[in-house]
Protein backbone atom coordinates (compact mmCIF):
# COMPACT_ATOMS: atom_id res chain seq x y z
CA UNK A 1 94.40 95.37 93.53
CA UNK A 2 97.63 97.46 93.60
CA UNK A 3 101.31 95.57 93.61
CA UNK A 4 104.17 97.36 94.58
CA UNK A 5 107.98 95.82 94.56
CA UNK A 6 110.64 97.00 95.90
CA UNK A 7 114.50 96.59 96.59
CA UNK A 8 114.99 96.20 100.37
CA UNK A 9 118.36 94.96 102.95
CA UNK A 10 116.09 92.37 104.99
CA UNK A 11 118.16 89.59 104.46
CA UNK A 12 117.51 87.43 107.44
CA UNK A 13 114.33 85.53 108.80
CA UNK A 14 115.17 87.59 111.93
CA UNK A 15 114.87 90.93 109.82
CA UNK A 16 111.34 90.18 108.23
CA UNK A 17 110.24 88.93 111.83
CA UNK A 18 110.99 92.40 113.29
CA UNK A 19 109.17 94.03 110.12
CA UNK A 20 106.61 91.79 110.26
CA UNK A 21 103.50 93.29 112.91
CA UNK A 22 103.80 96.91 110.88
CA UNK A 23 103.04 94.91 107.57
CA UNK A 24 100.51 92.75 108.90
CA UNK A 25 98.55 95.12 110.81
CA UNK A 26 98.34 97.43 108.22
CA UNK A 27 94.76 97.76 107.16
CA UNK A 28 95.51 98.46 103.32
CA UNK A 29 98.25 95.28 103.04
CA UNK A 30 96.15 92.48 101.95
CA UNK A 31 99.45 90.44 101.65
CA UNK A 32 102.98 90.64 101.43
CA UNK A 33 106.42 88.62 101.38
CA UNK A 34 110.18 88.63 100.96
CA UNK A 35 112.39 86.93 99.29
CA UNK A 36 115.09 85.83 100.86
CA UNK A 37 116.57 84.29 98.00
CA UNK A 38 116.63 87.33 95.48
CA UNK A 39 119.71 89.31 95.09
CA UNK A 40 117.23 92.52 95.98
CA UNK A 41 115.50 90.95 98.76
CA UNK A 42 112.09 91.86 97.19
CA UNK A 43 109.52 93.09 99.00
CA UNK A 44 106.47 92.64 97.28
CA UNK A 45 102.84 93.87 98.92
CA UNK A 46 99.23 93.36 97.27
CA UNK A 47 96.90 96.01 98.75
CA UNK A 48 93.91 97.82 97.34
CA UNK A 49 94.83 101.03 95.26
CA UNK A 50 94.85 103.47 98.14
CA UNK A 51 97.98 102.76 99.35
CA UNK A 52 101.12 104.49 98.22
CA UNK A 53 104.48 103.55 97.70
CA UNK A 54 105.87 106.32 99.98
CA UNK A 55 103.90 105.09 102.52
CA UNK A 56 105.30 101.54 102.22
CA UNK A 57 108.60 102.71 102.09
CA UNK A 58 108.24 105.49 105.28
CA UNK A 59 107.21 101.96 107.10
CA UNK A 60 110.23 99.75 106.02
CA UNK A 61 112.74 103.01 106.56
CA UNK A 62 111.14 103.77 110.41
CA UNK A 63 112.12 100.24 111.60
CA UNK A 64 115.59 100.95 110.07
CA UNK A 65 115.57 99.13 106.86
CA UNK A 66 116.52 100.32 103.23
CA UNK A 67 114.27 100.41 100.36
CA UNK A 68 113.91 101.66 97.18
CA UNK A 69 112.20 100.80 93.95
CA UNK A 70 112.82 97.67 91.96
């Protein structure tokens, strides 16, 4: 199991709704949430060690959303 965090500006239960389908259908994502109520907005995703960071961030960034690492 591989755990990536990062920094992100979803800061709204709207913004993680429209984020939402490209995490969940993601075949690597085993899970994922963020928090609202962190500073960073933390994204935090379990998956299984063939995903990669870049590819979690090219995700988040195409939808219009910043990230970066925590």
């Amino acid at each position: 199991m591989k755990l990536i965090i990062l920094r992100t500006d979803i800061k709204t239960k709207k913004k993680v709704k429209k984020i939402k389908p490209f995490l969940n259908e993601h075949p690597i994502i085993t899970n994922w949430s963020i928090d609202l109520e962190d500073i960073d907005n933390v994204l935090r995703i379990e998956a299984n060690e063939s995903l990669h960071e870049e590819e979690v961030k090219h995700i988040v960034q195409k939808e219009g959303f910043y990230c970066e690492n925590l």
